[in-house]
C-alpha atoms as a PDB file:
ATOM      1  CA  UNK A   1      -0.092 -16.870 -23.160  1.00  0.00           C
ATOM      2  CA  UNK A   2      -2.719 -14.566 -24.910  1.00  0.00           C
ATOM      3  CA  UNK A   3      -4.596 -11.822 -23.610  1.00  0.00           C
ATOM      4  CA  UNK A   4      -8.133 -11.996 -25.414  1.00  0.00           C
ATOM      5  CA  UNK A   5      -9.367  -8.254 -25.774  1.00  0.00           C
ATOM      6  CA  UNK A   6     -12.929  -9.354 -25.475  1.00  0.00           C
ATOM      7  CA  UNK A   7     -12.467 -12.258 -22.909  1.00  0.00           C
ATOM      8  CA  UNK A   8     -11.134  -9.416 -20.699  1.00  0.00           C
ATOM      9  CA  UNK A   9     -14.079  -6.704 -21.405  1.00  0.00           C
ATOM     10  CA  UNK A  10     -16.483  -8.870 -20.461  1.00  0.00           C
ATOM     11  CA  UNK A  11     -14.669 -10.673 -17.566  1.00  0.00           C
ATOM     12  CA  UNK A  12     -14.154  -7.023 -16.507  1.00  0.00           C
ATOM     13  CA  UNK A  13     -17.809  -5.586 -17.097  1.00  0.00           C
ATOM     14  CA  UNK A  14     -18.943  -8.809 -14.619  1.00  0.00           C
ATOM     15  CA  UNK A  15     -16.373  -8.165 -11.865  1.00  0.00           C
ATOM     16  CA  UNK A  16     -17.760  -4.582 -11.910  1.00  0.00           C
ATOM     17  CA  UNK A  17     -21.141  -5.576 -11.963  1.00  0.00           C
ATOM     18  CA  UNK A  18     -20.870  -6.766  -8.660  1.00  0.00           C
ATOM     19  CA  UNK A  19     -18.433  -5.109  -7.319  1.00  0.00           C
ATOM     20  CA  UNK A  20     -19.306  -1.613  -7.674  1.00  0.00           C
ATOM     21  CA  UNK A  21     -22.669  -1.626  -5.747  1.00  0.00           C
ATOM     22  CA  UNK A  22     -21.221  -4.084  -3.006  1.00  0.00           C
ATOM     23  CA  UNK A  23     -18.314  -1.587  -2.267  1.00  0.00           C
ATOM     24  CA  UNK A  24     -20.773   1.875  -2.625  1.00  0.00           C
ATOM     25  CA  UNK A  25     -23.097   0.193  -0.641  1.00  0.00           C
ATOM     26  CA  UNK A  26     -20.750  -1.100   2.012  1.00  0.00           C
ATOM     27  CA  UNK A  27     -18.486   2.122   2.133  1.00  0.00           C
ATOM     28  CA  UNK A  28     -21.656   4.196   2.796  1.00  0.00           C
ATOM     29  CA  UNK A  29     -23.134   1.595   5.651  1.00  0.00           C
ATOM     30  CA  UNK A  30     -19.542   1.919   7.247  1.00  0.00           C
ATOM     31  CA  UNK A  31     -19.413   5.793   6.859  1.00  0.00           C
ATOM     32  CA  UNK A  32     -23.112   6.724   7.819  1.00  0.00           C
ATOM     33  CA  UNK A  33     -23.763   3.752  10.827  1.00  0.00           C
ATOM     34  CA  UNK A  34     -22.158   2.878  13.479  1.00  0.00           C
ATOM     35  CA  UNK A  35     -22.253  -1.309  13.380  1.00  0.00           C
ATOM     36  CA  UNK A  36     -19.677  -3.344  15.072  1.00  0.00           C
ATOM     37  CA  UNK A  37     -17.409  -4.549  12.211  1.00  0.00           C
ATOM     38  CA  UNK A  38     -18.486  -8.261  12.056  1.00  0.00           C
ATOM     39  CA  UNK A  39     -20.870  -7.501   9.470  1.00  0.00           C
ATOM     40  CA  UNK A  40     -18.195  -6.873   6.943  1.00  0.00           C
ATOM     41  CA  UNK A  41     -17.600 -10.487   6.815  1.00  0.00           C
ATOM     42  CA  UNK A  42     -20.725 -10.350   3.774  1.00  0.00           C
ATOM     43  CA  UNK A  43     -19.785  -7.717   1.902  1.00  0.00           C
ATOM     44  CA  UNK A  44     -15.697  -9.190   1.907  1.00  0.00           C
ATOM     45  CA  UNK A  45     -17.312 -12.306   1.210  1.00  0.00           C
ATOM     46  CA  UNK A  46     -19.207 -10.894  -2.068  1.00  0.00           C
ATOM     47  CA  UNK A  47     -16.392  -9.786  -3.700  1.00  0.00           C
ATOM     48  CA  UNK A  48     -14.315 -12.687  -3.280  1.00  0.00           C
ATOM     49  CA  UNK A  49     -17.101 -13.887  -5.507  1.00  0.00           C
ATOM     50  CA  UNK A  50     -17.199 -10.920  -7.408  1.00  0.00           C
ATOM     51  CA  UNK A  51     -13.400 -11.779  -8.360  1.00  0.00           C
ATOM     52  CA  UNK A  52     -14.138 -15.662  -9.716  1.00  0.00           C
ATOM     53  CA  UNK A  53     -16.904 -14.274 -11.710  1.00  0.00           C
ATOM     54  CA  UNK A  54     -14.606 -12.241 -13.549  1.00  0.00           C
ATOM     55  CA  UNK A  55     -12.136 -14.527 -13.843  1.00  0.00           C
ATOM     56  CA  UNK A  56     -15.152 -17.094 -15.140  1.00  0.00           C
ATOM     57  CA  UNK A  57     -16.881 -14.318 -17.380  1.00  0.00           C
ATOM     58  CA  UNK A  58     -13.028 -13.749 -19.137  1.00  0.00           C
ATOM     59  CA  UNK A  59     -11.909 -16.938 -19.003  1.00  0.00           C
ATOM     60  CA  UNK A  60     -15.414 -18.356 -21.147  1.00  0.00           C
ATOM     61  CA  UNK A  61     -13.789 -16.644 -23.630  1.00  0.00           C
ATOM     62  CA  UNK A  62     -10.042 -16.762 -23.759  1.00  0.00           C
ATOM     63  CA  UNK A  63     -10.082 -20.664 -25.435  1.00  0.00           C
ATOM     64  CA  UNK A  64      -5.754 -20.073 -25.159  1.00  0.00           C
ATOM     65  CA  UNK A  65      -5.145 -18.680 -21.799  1.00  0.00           C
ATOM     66  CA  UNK A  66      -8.368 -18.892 -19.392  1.00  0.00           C
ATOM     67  CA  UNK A  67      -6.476 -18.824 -16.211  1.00  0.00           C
ATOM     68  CA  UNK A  68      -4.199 -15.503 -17.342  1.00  0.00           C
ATOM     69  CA  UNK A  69      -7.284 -13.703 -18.997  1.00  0.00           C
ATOM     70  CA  UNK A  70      -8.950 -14.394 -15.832  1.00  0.00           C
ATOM     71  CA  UNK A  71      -6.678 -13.234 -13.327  1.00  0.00           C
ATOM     72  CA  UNK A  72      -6.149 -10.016 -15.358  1.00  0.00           C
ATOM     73  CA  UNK A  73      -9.529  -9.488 -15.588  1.00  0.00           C
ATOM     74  CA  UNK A  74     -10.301  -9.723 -11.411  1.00  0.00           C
ATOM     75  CA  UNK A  75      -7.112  -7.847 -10.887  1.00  0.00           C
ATOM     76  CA  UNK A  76      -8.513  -4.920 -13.006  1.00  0.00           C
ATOM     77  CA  UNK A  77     -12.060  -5.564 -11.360  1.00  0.00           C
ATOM     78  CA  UNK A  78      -9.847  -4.953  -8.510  1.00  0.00           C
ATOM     79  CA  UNK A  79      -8.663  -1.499  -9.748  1.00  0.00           C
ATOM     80  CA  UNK A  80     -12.286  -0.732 -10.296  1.00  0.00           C
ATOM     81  CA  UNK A  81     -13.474  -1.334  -6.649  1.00  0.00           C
ATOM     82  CA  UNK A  82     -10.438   0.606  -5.378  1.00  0.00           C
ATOM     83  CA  UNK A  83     -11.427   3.614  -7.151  1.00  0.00           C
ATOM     84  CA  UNK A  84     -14.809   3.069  -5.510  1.00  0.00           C
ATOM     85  CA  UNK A  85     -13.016   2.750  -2.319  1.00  0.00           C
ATOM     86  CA  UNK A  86     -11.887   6.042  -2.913  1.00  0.00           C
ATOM     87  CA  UNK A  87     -14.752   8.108  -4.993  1.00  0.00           C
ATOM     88  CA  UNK A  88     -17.401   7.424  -2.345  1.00  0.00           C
ATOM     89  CA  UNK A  89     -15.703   8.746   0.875  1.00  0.00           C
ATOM     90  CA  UNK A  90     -14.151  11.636  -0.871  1.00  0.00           C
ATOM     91  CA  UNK A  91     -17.759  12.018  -2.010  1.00  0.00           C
ATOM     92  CA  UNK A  92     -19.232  11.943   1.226  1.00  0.00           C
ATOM     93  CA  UNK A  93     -16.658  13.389   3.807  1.00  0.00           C
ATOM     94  CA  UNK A  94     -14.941  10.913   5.090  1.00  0.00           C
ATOM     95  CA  UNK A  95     -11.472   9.527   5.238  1.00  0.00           C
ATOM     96  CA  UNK A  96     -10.501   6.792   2.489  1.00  0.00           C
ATOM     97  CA  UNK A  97      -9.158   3.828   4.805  1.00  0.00           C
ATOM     98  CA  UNK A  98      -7.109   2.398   2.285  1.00  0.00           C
ATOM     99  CA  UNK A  99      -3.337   0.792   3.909  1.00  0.00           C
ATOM    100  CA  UNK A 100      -0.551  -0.624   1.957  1.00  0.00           C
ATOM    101  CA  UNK A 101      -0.890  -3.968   3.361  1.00  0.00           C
ATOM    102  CA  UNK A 102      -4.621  -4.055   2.477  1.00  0.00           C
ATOM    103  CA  UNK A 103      -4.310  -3.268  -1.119  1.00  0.00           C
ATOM    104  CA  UNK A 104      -1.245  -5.621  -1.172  1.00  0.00           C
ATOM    105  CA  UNK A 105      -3.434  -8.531   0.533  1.00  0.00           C
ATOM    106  CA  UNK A 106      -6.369  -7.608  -1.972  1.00  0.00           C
ATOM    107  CA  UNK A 107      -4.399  -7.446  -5.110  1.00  0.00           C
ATOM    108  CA  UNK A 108      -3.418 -10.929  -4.128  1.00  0.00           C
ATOM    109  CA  UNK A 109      -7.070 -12.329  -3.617  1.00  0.00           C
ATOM    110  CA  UNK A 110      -8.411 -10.517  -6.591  1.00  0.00           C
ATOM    111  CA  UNK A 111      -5.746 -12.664  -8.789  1.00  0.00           C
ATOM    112  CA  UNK A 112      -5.867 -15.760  -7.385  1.00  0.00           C
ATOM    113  CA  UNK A 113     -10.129 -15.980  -7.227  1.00  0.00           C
ATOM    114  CA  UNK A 114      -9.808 -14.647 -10.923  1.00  0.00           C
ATOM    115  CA  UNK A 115      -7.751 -17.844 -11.825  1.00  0.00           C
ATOM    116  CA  UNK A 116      -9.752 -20.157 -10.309  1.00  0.00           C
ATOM    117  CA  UNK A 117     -13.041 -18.373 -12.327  1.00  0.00           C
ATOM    118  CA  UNK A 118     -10.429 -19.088 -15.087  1.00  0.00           C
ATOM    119  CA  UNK A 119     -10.472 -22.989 -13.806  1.00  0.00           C
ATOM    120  CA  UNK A 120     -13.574 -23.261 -13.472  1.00  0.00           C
ATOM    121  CA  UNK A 121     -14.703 -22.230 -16.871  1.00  0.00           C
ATOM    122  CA  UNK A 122     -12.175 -24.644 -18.587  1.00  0.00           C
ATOM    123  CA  UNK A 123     -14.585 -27.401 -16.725  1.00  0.00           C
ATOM    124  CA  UNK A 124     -17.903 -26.477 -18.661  1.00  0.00           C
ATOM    125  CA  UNK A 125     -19.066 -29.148 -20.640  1.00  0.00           C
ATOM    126  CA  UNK A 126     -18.333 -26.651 -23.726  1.00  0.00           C
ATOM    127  CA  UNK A 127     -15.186 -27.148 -23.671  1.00  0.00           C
ATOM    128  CA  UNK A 128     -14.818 -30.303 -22.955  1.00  0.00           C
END
């Protein structure tokens, strides 16, 4: 098992590509409307994708380890959209609604749809 320094930058750099402006976005559509909470179903749904495009993005480039270079990098894409969880309502007023369980339950997510980004980058035909 070998972390790949640049496998992880970049599988990092896409999981914050999308993640950032989904979870700015959705924190200040939560904070400043008042919608019933079904819509959140997108926005959850987003960076569940968010987190296999890291994992993809660093696993491309980790030819040793794809599957551990891309759970590391969604689990510190992770990191990245809690501090955005946290910036924007401090930011704006409100309260953070981060719980335990929540983080726990999202930590989880973040590395399992980073390994299979990892997966599915050992199937492109360049590897192969």
């Amino acid at each position: 098992m070998k972390l790949e320094r640049v496998a992880l930058t970049r599988g990092i750099i896409v999981g914050l590509v999308f993640i950032v402006p989904v979870a700015a976005l959705t924190t200040f559509l939560k904070d400043t409307f008042d919608f019933d909470s079904s819509w959140l179903i997108l926005p959850f749904l987003l960076i569940l994708a968010a987190y296999v495009f890291a994992g993809f993005g660093a696993g491309t480039f980790a030819p040793t380890a794809p599957l551990v270079n891309g759970s590391v990098a969604a689990l510190a894409s992770f990191l990245g959209y809690l501090a955005v969880r946290i910036v924007v309502p401090a930011i704006t007023g409100h309260d953070v609604d981060l719980t335990a369980k929540g983080v726990f339950i999202n930590t989880l997510l973040a590395v399992a749809f980073g390994m299979f980004g990892g997966a599915l980058a050992t199937r492109t035909p360049e590897r192969t």
